[in-house]
C-alpha atoms as a PDB file:
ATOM      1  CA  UNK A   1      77.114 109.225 109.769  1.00  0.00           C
ATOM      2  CA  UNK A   2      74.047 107.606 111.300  1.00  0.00           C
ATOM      3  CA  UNK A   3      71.905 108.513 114.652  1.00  0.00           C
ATOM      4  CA  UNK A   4      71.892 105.945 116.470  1.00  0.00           C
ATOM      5  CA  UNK A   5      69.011 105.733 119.706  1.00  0.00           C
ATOM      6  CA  UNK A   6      68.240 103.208 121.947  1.00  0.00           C
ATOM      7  CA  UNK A   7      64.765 103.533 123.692  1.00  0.00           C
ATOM      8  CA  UNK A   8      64.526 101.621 127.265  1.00  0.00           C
ATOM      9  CA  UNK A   9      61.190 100.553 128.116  1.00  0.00           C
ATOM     10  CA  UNK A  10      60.451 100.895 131.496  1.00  0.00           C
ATOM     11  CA  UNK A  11      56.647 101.928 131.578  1.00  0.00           C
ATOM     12  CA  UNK A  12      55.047 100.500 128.184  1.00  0.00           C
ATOM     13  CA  UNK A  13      55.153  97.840 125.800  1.00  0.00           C
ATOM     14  CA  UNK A  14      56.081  97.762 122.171  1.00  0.00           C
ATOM     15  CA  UNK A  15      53.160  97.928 120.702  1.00  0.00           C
ATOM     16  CA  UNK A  16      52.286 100.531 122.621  1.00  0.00           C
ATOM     17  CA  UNK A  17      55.542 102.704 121.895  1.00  0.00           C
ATOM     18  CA  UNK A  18      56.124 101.287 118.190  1.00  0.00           C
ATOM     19  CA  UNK A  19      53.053 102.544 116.240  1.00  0.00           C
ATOM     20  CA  UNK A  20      53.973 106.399 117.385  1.00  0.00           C
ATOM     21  CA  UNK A  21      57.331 106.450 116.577  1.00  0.00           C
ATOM     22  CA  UNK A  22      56.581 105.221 113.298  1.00  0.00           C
ATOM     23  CA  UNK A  23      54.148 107.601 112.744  1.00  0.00           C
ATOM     24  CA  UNK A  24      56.835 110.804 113.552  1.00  0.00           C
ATOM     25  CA  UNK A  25      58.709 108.652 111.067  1.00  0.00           C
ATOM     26  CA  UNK A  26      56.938 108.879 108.438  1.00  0.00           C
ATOM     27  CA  UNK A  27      55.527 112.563 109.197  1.00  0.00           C
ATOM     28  CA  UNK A  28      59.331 113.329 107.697  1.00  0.00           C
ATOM     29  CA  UNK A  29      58.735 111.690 104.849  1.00  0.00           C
ATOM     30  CA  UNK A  30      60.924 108.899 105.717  1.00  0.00           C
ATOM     31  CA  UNK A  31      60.533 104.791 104.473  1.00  0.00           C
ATOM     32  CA  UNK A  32      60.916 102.800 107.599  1.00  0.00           C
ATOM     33  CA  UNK A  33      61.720  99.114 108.033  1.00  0.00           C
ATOM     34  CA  UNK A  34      60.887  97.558 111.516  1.00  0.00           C
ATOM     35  CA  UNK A  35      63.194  94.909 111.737  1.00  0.00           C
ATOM     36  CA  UNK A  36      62.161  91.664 114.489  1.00  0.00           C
ATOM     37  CA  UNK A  37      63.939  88.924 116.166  1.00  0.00           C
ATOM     38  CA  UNK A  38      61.294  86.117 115.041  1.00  0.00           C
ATOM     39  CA  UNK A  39      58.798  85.432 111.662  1.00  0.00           C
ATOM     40  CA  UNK A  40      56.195  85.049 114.801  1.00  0.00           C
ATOM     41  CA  UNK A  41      56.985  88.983 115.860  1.00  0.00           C
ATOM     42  CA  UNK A  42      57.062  89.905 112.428  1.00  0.00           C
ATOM     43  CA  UNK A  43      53.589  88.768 112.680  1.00  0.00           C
ATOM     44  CA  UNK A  44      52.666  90.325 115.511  1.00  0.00           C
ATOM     45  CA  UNK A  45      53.527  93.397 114.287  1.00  0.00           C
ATOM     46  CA  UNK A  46      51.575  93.355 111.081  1.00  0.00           C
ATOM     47  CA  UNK A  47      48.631  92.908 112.938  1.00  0.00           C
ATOM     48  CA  UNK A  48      49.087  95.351 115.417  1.00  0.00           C
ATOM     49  CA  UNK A  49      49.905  98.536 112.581  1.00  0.00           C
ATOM     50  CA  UNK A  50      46.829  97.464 111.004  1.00  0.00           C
ATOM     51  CA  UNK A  51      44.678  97.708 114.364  1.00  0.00           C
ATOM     52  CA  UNK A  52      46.649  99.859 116.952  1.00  0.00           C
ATOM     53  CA  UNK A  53      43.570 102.445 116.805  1.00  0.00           C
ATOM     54  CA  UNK A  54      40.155 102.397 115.108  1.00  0.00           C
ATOM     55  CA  UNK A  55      40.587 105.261 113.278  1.00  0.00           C
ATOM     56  CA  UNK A  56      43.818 104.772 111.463  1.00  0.00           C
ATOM     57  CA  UNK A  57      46.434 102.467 110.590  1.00  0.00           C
ATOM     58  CA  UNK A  58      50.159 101.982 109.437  1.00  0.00           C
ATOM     59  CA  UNK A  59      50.615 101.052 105.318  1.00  0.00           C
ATOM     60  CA  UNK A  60      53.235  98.291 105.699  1.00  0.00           C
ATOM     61  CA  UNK A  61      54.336  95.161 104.288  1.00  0.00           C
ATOM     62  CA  UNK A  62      56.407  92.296 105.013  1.00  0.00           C
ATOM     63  CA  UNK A  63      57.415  88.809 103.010  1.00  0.00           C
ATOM     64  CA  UNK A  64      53.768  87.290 102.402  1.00  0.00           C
ATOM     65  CA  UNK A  65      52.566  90.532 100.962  1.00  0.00           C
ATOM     66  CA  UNK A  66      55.255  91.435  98.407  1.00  0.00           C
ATOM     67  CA  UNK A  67      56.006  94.892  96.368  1.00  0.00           C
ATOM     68  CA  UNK A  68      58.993  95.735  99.098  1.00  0.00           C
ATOM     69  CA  UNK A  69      60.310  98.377  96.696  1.00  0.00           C
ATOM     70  CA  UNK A  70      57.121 100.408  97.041  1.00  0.00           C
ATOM     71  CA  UNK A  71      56.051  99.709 100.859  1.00  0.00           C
ATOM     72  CA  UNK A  72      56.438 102.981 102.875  1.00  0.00           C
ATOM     73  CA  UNK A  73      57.007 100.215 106.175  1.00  0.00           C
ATOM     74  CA  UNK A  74      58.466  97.025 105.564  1.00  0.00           C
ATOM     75  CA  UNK A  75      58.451  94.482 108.228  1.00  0.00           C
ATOM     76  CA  UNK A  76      61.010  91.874 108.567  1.00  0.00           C
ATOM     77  CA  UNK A  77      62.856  89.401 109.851  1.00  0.00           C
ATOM     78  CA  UNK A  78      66.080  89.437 107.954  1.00  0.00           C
ATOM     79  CA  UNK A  79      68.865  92.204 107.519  1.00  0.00           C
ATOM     80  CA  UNK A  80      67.999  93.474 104.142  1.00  0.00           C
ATOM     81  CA  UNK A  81      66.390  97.149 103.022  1.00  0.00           C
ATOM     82  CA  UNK A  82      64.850  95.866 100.355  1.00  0.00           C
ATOM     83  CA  UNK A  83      62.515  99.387 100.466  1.00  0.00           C
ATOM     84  CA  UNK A  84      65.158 101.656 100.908  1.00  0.00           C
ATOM     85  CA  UNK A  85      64.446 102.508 104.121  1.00  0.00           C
ATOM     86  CA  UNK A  86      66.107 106.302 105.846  1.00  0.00           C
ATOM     87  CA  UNK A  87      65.025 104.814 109.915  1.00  0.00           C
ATOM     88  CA  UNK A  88      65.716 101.119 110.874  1.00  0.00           C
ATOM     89  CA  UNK A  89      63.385 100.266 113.876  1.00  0.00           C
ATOM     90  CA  UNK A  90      65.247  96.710 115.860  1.00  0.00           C
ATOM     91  CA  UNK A  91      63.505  95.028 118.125  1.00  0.00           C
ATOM     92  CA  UNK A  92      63.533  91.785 120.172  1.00  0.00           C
ATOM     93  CA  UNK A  93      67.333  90.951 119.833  1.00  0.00           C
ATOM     94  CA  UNK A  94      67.634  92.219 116.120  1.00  0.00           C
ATOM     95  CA  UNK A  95      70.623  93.447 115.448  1.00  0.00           C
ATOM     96  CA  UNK A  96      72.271  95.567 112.127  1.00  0.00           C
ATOM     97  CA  UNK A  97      75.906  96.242 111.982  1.00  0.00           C
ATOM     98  CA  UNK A  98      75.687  97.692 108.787  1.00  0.00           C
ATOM     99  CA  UNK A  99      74.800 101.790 109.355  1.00  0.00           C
ATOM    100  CA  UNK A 100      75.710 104.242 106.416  1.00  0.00           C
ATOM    101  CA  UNK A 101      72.536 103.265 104.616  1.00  0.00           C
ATOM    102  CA  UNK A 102      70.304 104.874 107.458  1.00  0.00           C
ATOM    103  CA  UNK A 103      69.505 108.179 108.643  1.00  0.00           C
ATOM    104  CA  UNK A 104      68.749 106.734 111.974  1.00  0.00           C
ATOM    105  CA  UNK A 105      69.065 103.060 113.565  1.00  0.00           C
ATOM    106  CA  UNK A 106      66.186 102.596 116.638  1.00  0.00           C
ATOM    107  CA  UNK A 107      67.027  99.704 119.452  1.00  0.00           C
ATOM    108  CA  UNK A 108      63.626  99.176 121.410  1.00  0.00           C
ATOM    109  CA  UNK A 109      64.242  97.279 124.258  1.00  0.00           C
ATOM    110  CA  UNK A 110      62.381  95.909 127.238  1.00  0.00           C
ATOM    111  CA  UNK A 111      64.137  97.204 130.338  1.00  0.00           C
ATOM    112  CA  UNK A 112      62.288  94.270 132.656  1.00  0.00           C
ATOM    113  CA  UNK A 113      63.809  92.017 130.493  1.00  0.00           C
ATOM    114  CA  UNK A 114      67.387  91.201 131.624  1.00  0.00           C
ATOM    115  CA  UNK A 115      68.840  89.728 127.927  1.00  0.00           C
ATOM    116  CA  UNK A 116      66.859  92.358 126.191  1.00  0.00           C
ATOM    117  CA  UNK A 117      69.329  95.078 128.692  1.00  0.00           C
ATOM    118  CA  UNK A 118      72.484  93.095 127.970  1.00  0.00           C
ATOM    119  CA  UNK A 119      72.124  92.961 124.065  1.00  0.00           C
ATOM    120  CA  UNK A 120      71.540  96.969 124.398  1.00  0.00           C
ATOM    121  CA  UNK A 121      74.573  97.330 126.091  1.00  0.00           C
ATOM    122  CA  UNK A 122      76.474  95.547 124.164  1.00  0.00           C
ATOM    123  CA  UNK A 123      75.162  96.992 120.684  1.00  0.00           C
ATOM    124  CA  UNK A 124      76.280 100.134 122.702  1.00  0.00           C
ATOM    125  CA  UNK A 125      79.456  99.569 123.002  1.00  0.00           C
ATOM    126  CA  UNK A 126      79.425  98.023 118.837  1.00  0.00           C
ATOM    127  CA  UNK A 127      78.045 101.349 117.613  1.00  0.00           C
ATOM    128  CA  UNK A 128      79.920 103.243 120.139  1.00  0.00           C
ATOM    129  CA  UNK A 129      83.187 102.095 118.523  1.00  0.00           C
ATOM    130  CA  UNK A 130      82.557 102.969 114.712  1.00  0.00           C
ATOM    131  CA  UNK A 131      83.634 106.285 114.041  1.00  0.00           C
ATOM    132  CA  UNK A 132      80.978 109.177 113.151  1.00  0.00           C
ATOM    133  CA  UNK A 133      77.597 107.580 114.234  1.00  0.00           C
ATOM    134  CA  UNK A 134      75.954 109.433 116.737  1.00  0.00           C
ATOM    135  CA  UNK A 135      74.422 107.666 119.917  1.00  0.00           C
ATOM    136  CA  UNK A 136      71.576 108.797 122.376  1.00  0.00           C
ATOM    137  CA  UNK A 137      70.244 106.657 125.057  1.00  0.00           C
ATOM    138  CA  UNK A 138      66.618 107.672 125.950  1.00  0.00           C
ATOM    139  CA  UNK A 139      64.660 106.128 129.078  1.00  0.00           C
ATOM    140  CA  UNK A 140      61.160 105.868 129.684  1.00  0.00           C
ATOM    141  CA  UNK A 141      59.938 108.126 132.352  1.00  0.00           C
ATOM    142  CA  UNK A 142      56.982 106.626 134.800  1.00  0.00           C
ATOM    143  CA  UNK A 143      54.435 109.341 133.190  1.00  0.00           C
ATOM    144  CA  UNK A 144      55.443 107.171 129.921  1.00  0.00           C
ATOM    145  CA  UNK A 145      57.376 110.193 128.186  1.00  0.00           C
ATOM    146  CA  UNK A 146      61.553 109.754 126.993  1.00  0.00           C
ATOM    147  CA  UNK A 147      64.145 111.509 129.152  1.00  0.00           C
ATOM    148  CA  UNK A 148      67.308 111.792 127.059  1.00  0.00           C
ATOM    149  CA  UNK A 149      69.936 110.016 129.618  1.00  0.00           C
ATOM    150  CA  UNK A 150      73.107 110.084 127.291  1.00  0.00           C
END
């Protein structure tokens, strides 16, 4: 049985959600995989964990760096978990139908973004129809916060 949460955007971007959730990620001592719609967002990405603040960032990987075995956060572009990760982060239309492997599956998805809306919904109703995963549907308040909203 996997948990299964989709996070609606309604306040902030990605990059500014992404890097925090991550972190609480791997404060449990969890391998993560962020997995993206595009080799350009995979690219994005990499930048961002390595400059989202001055004082820190995220140790991650993706394709052009090898050693995915050993990377605590693998980014990526395909479906694989090739650094056996516990918390699969999908954003920009990526999509996993594939569960038992994970602890917990993450859609982050742009609520301004009509597509980005209907692809949560209907990866919804997908997970909603396998037996034993768990779903929770969290919105973004206007303060920025999550209310849990099913």
């Amino acid at each position: 049985m996997s948990e299964i949460l989709f996070y609606h955007l309604t306040q902030t971007s990605l990059e500014h959600v992404l890097p925090g959730l991550i972190e609480k990620s791997l404060a449990k001592n969890w391998r993560v995989i962020v997995h993206c719609g595009s080799k350009e967002r995979v690219e994005a990405i990499d930048a961002l964990l390595w400059t989202y603040r001055e004082d820190s960032f995220l140790p991650h990987g993706w394709i052009v760096d090898g050693s995915e075995a050993v990377q605590p956060i693998w980014l990526t572009a395909e479906k694989d978990n090739p650094n056996k990760a516990d918390i699969r982060f999908l954003v920009d239309g990526a999509q996993v139908d594939e569960t038992v492997s994970y602890s917990r599956i993450v859609y982050i998805f742009d609520g301004q973004d009509n597509s980005a809306v209907d692809h949560a919904r209907s990866r919804w109703r997908f997970h909603n129809a396998i037996d034993g995963d768990e779903l929770t549907y969290w919105q973004q308040t206007l303060k920025g916060g999550w209310e849990k909203r099913a």
